[in-house]
C-alpha atoms as a PDB file:
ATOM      1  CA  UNK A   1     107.980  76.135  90.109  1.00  0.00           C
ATOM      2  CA  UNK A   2     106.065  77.587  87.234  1.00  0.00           C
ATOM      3  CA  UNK A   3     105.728  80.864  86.581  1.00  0.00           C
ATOM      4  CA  UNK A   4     101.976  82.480  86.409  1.00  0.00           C
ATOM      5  CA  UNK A   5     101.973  84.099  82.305  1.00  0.00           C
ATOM      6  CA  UNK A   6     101.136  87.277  84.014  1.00  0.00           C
ATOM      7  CA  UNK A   7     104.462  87.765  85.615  1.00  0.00           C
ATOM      8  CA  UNK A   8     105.933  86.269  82.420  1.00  0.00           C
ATOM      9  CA  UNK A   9     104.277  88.770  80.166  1.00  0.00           C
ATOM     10  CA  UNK A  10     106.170  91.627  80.620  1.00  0.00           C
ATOM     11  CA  UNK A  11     109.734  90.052  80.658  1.00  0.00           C
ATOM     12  CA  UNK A  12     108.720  88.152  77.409  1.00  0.00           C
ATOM     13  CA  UNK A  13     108.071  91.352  75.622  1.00  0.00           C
ATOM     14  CA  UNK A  14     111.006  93.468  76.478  1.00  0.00           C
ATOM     15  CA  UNK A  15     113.917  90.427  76.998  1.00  0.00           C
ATOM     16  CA  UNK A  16     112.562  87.251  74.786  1.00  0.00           C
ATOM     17  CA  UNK A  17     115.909  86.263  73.165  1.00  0.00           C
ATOM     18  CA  UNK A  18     116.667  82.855  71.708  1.00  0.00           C
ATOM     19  CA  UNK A  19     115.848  81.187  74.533  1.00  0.00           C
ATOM     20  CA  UNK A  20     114.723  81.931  77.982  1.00  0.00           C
ATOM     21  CA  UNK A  21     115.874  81.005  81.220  1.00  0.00           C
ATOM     22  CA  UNK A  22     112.906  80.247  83.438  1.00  0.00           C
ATOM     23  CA  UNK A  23     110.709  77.634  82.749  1.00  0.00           C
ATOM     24  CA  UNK A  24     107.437  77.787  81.487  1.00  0.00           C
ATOM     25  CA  UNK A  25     104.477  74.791  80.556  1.00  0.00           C
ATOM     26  CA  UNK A  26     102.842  73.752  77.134  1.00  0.00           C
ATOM     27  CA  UNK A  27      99.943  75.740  78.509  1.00  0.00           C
ATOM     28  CA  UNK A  28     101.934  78.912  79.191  1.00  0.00           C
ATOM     29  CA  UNK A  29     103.322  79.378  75.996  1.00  0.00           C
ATOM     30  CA  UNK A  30     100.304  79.112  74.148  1.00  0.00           C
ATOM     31  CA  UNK A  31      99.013  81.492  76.360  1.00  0.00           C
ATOM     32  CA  UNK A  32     101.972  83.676  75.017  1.00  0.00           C
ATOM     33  CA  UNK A  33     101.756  82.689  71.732  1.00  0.00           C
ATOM     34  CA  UNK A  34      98.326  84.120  71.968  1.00  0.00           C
ATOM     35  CA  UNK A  35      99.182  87.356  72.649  1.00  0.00           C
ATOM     36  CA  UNK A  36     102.214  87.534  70.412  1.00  0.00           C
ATOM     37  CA  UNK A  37     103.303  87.314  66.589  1.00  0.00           C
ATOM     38  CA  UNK A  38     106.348  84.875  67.172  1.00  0.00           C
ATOM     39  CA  UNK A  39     106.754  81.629  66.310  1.00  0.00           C
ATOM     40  CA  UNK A  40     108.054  79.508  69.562  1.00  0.00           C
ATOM     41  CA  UNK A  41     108.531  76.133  70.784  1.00  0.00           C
ATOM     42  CA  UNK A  42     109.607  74.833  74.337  1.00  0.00           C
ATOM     43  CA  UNK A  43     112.538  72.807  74.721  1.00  0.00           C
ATOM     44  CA  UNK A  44     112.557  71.343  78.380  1.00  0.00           C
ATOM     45  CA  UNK A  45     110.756  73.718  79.722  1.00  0.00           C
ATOM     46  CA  UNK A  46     112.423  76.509  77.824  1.00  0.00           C
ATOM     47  CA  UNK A  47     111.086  78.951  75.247  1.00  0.00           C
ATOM     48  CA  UNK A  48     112.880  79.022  71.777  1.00  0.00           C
ATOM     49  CA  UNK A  49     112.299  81.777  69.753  1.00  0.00           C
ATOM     50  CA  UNK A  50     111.998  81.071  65.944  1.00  0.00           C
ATOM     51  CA  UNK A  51     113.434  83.218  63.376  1.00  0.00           C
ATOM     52  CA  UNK A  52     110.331  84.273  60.349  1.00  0.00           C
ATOM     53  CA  UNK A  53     110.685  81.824  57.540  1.00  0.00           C
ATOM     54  CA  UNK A  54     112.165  83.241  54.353  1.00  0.00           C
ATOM     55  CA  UNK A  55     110.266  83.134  50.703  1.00  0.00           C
ATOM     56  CA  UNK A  56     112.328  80.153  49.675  1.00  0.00           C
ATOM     57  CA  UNK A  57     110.875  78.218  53.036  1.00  0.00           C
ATOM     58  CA  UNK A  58     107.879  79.337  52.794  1.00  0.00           C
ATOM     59  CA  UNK A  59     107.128  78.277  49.214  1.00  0.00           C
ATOM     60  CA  UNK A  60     108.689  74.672  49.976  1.00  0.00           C
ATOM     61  CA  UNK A  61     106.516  73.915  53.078  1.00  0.00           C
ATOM     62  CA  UNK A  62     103.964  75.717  51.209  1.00  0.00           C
ATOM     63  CA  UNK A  63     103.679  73.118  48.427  1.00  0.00           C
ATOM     64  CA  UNK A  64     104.321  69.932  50.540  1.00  0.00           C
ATOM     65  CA  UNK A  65     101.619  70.947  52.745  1.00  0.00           C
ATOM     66  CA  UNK A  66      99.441  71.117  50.078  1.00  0.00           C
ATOM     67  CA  UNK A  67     100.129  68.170  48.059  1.00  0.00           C
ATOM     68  CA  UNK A  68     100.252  66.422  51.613  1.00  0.00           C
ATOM     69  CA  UNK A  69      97.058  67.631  52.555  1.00  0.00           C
ATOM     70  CA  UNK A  70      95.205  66.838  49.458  1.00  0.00           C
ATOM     71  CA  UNK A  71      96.359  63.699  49.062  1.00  0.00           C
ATOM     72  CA  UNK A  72      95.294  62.719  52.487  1.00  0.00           C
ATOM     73  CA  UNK A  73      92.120  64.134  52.403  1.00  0.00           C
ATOM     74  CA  UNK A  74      91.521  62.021  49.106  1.00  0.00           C
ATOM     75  CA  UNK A  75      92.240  58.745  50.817  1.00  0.00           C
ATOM     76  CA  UNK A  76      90.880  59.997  53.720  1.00  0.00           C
ATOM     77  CA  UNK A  77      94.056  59.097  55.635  1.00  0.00           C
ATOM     78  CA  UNK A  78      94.369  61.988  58.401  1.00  0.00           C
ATOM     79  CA  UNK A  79      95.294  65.856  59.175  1.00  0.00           C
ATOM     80  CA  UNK A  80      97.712  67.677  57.594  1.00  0.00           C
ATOM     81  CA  UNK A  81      98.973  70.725  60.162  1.00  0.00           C
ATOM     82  CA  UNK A  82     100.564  73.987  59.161  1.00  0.00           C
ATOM     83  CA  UNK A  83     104.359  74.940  60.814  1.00  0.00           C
ATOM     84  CA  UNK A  84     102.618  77.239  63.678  1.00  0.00           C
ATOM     85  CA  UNK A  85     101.051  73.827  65.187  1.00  0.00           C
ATOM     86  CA  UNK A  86     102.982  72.673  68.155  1.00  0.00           C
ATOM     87  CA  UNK A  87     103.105  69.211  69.278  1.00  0.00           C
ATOM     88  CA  UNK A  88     103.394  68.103  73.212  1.00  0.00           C
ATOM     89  CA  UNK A  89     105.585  65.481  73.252  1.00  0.00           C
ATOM     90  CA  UNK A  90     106.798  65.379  76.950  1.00  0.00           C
ATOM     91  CA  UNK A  91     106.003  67.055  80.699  1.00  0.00           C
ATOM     92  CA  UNK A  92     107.861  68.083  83.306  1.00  0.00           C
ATOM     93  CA  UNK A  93     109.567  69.775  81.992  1.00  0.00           C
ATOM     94  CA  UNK A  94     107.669  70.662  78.802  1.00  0.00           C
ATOM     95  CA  UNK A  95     108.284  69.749  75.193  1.00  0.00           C
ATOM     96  CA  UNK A  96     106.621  71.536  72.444  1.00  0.00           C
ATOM     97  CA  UNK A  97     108.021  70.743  68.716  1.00  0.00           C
ATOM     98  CA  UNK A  98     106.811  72.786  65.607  1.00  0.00           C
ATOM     99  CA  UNK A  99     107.342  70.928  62.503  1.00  0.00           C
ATOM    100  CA  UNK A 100     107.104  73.065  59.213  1.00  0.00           C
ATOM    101  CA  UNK A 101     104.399  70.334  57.903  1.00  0.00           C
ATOM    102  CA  UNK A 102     103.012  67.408  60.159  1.00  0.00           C
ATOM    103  CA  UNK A 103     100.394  64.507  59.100  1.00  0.00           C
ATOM    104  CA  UNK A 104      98.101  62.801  61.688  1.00  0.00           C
ATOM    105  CA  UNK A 105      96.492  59.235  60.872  1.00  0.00           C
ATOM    106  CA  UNK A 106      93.007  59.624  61.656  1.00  0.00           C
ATOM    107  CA  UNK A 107      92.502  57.354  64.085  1.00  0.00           C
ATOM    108  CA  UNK A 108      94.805  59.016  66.346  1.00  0.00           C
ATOM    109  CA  UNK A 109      92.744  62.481  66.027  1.00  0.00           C
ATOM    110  CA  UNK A 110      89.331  61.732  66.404  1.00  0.00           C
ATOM    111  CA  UNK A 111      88.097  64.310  69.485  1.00  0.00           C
ATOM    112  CA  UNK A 112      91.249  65.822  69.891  1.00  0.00           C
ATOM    113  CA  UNK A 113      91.326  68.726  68.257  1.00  0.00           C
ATOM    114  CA  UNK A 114      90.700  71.552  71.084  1.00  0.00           C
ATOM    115  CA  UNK A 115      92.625  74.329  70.064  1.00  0.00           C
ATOM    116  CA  UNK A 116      95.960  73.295  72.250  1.00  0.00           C
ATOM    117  CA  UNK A 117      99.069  71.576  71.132  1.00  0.00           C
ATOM    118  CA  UNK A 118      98.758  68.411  69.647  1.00  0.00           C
ATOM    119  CA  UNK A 119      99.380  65.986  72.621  1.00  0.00           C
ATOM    120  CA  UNK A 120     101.961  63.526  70.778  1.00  0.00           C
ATOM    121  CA  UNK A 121     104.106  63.360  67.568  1.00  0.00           C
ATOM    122  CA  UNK A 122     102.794  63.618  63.946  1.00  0.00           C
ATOM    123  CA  UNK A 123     102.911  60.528  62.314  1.00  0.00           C
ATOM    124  CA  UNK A 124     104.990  62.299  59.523  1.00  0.00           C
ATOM    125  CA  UNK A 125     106.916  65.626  60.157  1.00  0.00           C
ATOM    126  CA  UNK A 126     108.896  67.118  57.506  1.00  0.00           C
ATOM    127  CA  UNK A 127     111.427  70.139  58.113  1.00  0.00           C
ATOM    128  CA  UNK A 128     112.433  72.708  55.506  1.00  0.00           C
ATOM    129  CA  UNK A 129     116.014  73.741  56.313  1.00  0.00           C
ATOM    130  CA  UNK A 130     116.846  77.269  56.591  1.00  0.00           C
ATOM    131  CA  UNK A 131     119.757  79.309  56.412  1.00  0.00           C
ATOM    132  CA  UNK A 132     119.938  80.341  59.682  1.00  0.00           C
ATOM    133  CA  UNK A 133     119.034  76.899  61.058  1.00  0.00           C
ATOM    134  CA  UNK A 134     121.982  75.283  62.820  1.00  0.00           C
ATOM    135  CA  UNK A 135     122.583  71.089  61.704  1.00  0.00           C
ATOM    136  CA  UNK A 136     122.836  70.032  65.559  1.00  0.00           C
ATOM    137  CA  UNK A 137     119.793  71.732  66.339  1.00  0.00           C
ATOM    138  CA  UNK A 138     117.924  69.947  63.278  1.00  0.00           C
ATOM    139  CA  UNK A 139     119.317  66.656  64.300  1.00  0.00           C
ATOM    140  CA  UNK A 140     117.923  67.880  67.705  1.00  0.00           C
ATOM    141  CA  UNK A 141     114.559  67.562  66.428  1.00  0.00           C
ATOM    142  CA  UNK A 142     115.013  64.822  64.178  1.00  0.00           C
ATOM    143  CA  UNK A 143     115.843  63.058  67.318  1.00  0.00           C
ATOM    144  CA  UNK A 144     112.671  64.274  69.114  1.00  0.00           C
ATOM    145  CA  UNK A 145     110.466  63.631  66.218  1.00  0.00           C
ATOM    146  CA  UNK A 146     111.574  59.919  65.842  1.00  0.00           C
ATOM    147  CA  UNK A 147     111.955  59.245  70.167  1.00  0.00           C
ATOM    148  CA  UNK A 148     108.366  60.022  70.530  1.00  0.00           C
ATOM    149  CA  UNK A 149     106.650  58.238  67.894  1.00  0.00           C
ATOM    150  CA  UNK A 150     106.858  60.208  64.599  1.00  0.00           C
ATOM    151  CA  UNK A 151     107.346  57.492  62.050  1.00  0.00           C
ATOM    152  CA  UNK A 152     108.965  59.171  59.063  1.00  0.00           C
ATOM    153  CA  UNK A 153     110.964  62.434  59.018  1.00  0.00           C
ATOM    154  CA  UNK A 154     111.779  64.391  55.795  1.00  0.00           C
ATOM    155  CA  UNK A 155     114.000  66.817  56.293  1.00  0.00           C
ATOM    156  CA  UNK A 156     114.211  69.326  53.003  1.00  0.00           C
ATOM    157  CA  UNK A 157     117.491  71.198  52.444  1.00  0.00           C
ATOM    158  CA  UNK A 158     117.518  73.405  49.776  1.00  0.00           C
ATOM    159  CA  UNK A 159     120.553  74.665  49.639  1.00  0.00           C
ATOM    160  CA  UNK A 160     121.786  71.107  48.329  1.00  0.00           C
ATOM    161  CA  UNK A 161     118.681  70.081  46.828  1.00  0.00           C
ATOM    162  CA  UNK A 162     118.080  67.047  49.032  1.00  0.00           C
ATOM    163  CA  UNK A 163     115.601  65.250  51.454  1.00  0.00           C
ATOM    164  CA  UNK A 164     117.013  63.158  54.105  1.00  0.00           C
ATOM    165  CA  UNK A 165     114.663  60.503  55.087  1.00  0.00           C
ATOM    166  CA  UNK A 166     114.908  59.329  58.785  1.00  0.00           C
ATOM    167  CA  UNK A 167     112.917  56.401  60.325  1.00  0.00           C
ATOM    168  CA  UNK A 168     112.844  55.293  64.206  1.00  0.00           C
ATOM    169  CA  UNK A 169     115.085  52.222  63.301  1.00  0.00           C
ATOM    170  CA  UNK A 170     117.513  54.191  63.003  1.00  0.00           C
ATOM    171  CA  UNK A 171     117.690  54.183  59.113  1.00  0.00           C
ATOM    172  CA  UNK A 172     118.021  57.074  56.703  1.00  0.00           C
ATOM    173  CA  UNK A 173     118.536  57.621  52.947  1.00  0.00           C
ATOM    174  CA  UNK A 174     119.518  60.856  51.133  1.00  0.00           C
ATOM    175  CA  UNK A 175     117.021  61.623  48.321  1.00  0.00           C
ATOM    176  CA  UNK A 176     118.544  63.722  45.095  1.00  0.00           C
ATOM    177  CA  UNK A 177     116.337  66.555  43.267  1.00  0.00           C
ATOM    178  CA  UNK A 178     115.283  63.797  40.481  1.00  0.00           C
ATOM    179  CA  UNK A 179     114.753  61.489  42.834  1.00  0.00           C
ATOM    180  CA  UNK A 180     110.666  60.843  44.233  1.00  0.00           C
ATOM    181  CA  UNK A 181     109.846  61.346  47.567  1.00  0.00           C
ATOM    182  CA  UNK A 182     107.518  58.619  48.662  1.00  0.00           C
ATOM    183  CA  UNK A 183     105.025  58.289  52.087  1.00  0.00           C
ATOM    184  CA  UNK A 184     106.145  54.538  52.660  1.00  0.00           C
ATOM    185  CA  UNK A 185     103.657  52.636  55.328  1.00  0.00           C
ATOM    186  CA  UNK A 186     102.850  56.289  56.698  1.00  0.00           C
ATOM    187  CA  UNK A 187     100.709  57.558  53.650  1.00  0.00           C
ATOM    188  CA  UNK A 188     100.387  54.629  51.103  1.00  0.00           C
ATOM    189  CA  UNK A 189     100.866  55.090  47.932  1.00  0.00           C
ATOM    190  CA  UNK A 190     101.950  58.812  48.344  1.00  0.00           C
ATOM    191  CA  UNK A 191     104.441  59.630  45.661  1.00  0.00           C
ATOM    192  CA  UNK A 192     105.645  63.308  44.679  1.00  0.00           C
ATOM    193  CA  UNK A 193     108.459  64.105  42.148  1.00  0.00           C
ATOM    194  CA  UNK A 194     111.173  66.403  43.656  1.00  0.00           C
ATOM    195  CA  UNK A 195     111.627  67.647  40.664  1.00  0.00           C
ATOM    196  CA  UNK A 196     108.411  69.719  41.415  1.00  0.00           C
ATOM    197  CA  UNK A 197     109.744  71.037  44.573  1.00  0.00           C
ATOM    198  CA  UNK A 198     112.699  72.543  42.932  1.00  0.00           C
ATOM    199  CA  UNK A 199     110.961  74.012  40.122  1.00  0.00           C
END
């Protein structure tokens, strides 16, 4: 049975650790997220804390947002959404991903931007690996991203200087820092050196 965010707000300020016990809805936690500075999402029902990104991160979602987003918005392709933007992918219990940079097709956001969670997976979610990010838990979400629609899934490590490219037939292909990173049927014709990322 859910638990009314009044009763939860107290507990979530003084005990919030990695993940909580109780269950809670989409519409819960963005109540919380409201009134709070962390990043979350909800895994089954279950609120995940997430750790601040670092500079190195932040600069790397940073500028594939950007070229993302202007490229897009050029074509006139879709939306380009920033890491804080949660996506509902399931109910009962709850699913709420946060991808460091998702990309909507158009047609699938027309009148349904209403400042909740995105109901449904990006077309295109990319993840920046961090250091304190554990591999299951990215192939976790991987997994999610690709189960409930997402079509492509880059997945940036920067410690090794790759991009792992996952699709939902299952196939994937390891891209090397002179490599180019390309947006396949998801944006057309999208093509960005990673050479640039790497600076």
């Amino acid at each position: 049975m859910p638990v009314a965010v009044q009763e939860l707000m107290p507990v979530l300020e003084l005990e919030i650790g990695p993940e909580t016990e109780w269950l809670v809805t989409a519409d819960e936690l963005l109540d919380i997220s409201a009134r709070d500075e962390n990043r979350y999402e909800l895994i089954q029902g279950k609120v995940r804390k997430m750790a601040p990104a670092g500079d190195e991160h932040g600069f790397m979602t940073s500028s594939l947002n950007a070229r993302i987003h202007i490229y897009a918005e050029d074509k006139v392709l879709g939306y380009v959404f920033a890491a804080e933007t949660g996506f509902l992918l399931e109910r009962n219990p709850d699913l709420v991903r946060a991808p460091d940079v998702g990309f909507v097709r158009s047609e699938r956001v027309k009148g349904r931007l209403g400042g909740k969670y995105f109901p449904g997976a990006p077309d295109l979610a990319v993840e920046v690996v961090s250091p304190n990010d554990r591999a299951d838990e990215v192939q976790d979400k991987v997994q999610d991203w690709l189960s409930h629609g997402t079509q492509l899934v880059w997945v940036v490590e920067p410690k090794t200087r790759t991009v792992t490219v996952y699709r939902p037939d299952g196939t994937a292909n390891v891209l090397q820092a002179t490599d180019t990173l390309d947006g396949e049927d998801v944006l057309p014709g999208f093509r960005f050196p990673l050479e640039k990322l790497w600076g």
